[in-house]
Protein backbone atom coordinates (compact mmCIF):
# COMPACT_ATOMS: atom_id res chain seq x y z
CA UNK A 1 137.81 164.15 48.76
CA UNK A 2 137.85 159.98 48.50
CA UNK A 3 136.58 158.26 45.27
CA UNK A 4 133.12 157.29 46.05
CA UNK A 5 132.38 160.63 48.03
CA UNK A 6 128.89 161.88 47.32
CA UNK A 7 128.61 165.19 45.18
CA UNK A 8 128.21 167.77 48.03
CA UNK A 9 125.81 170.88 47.93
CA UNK A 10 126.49 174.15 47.37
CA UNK A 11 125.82 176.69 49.63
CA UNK A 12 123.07 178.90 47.99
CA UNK A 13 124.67 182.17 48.83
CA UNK A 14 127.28 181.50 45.88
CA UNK A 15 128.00 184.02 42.86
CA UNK A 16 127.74 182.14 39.66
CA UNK A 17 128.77 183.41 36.53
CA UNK A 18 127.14 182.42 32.98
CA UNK A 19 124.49 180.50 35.00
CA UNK A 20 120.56 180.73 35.14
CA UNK A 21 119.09 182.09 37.44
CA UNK A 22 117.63 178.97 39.15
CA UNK A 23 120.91 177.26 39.52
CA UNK A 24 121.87 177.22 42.98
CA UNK A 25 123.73 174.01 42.91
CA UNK A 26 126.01 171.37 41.07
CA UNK A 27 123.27 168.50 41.10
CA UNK A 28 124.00 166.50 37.66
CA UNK A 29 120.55 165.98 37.35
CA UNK A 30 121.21 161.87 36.37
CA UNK A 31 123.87 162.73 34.36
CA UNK A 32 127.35 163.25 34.93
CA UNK A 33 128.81 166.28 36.10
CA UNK A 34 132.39 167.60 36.42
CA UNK A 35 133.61 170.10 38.38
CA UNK A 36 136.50 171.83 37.53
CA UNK A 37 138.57 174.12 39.58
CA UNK A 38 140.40 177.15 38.33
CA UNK A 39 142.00 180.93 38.88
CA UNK A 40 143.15 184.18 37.07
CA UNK A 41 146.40 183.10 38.06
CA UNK A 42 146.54 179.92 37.13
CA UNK A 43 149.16 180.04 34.09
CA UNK A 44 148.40 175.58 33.59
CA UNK A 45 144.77 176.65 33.67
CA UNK A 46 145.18 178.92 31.18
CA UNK A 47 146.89 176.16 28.99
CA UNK A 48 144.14 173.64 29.54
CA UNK A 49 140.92 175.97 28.94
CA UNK A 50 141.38 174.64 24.55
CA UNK A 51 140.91 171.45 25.55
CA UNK A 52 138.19 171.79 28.43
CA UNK A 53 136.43 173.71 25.88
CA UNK A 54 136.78 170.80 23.52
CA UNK A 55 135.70 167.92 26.34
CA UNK A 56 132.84 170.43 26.91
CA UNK A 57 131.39 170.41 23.80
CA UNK A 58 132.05 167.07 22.52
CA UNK A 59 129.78 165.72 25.71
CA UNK A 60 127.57 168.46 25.82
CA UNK A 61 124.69 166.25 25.99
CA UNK A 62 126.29 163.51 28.05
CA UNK A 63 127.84 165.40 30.59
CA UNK A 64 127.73 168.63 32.83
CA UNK A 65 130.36 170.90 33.50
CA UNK A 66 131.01 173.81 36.27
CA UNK A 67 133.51 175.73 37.03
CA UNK A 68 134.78 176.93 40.28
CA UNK A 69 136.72 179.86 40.46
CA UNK A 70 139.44 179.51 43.45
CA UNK A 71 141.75 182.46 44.87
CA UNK A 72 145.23 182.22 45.05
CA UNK A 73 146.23 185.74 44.87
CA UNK A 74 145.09 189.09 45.20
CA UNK A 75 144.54 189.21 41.36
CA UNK A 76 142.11 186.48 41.76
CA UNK A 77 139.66 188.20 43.75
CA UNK A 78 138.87 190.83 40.88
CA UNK A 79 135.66 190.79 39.40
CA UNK A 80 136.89 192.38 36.81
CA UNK A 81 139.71 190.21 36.10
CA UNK A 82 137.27 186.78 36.17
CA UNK A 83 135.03 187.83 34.35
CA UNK A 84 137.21 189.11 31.46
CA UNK A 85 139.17 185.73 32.04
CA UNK A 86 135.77 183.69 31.31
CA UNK A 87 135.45 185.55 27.85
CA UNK A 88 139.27 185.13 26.94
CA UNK A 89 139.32 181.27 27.54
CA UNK A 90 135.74 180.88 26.19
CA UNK A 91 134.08 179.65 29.75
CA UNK A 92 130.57 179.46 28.97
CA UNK A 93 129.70 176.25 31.62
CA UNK A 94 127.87 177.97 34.90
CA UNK A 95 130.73 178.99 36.80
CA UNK A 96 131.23 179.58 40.61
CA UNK A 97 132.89 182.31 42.30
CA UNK A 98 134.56 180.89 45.45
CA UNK A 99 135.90 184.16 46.87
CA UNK A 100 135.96 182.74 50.92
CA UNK A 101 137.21 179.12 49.90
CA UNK A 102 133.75 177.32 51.02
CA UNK A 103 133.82 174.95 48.38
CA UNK A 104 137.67 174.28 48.33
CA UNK A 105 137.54 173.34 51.91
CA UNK A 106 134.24 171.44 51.23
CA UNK A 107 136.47 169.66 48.22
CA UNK A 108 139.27 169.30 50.49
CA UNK A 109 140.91 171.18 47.15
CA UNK A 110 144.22 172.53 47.35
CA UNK A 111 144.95 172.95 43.36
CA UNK A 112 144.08 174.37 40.12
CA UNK A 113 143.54 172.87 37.95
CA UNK A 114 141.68 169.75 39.41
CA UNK A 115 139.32 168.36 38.00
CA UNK A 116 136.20 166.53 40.05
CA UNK A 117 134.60 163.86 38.15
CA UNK A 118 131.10 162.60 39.26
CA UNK A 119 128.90 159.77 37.67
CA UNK A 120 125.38 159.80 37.06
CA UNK A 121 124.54 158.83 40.55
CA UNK A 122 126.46 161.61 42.10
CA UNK A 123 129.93 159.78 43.20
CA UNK A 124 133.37 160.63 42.62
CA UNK A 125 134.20 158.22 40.65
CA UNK A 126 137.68 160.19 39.34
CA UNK A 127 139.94 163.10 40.90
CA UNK A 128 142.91 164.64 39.46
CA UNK A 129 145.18 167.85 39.71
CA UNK A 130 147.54 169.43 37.47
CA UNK A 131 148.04 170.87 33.55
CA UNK A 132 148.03 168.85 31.01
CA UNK A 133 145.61 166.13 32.36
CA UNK A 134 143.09 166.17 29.95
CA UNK A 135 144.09 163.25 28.14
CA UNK A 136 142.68 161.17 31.56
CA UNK A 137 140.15 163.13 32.10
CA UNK A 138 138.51 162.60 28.49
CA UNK A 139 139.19 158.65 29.15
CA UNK A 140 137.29 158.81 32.26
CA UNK A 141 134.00 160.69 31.19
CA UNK A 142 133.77 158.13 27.89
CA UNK A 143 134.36 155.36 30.55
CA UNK A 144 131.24 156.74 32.60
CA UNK A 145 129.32 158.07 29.70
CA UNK A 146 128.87 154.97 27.88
């Protein structure tokens, strides 16, 4: 997906985890939103969730966050398995369960972590893959939260 891309919709006939019941989509709703891909099987996700958690909650009211659970393996298409990973890591953002890859190929996604950045206006205004990339990502939401 190129900078500047609009936020796409979801397809309504998406599971979503720790989500209300009326949310059938990613629109930020005039704020920002990130989306941020993930899997069981992830081992850098797993090292990143502390400090999602943190960027989460120190822009709780400036930005929102979802979650987008992407296979890799066979692991990562157990219910069972995401859902206990959500409670381990502390995942409470609305989080989509992307079991046939619709949103990765709407993404163009082939990583996890990445991490989808949209502004207030719904464009990608910042894209990046890989542990440990945080640091970035926390300079970019102040840059379009301010």
């Amino acid at each position: 997906m190129k900078l500047h891309t609009p936020l796409p919709d979801f397809p309504e006939d998406l599971i979503w985890l720790n989500a209300p019941d009326n949310v059938t989509s990613a629109s930020p709703l005039n704020r920002p939103v990130l989306i941020h891909f993930w899997s069981v099987s992830c081992t850098l996700c797993k090292k990143d969730y502390p400090e999602l958690n943190k960027l989460r909650e120190d822009f709780h009211d400036q930005l929102s966050m979802i979650a987008v659970h992407m296979p890799r393996q066979d692991i990562d298409y157990d219910m069972d398995e995401i859902r206990s990973a959500i409670h381990q890591h502390g995942i409470t953002q609305p989080c989509v369960i992307d079991r046939e890859r619709v949103l990765t190929d709407i993404f163009e996604n082939r990583y996890v972590p990445a991490y989808y950045l949209f502004d207030a206006s719904g464009k990608l205004r910042h894209y990046q893959a890989g542990g440990r990339a945080t640091g970035m990502l926390r300079r970019r939401i102040m840059r379009i939260t301010d």
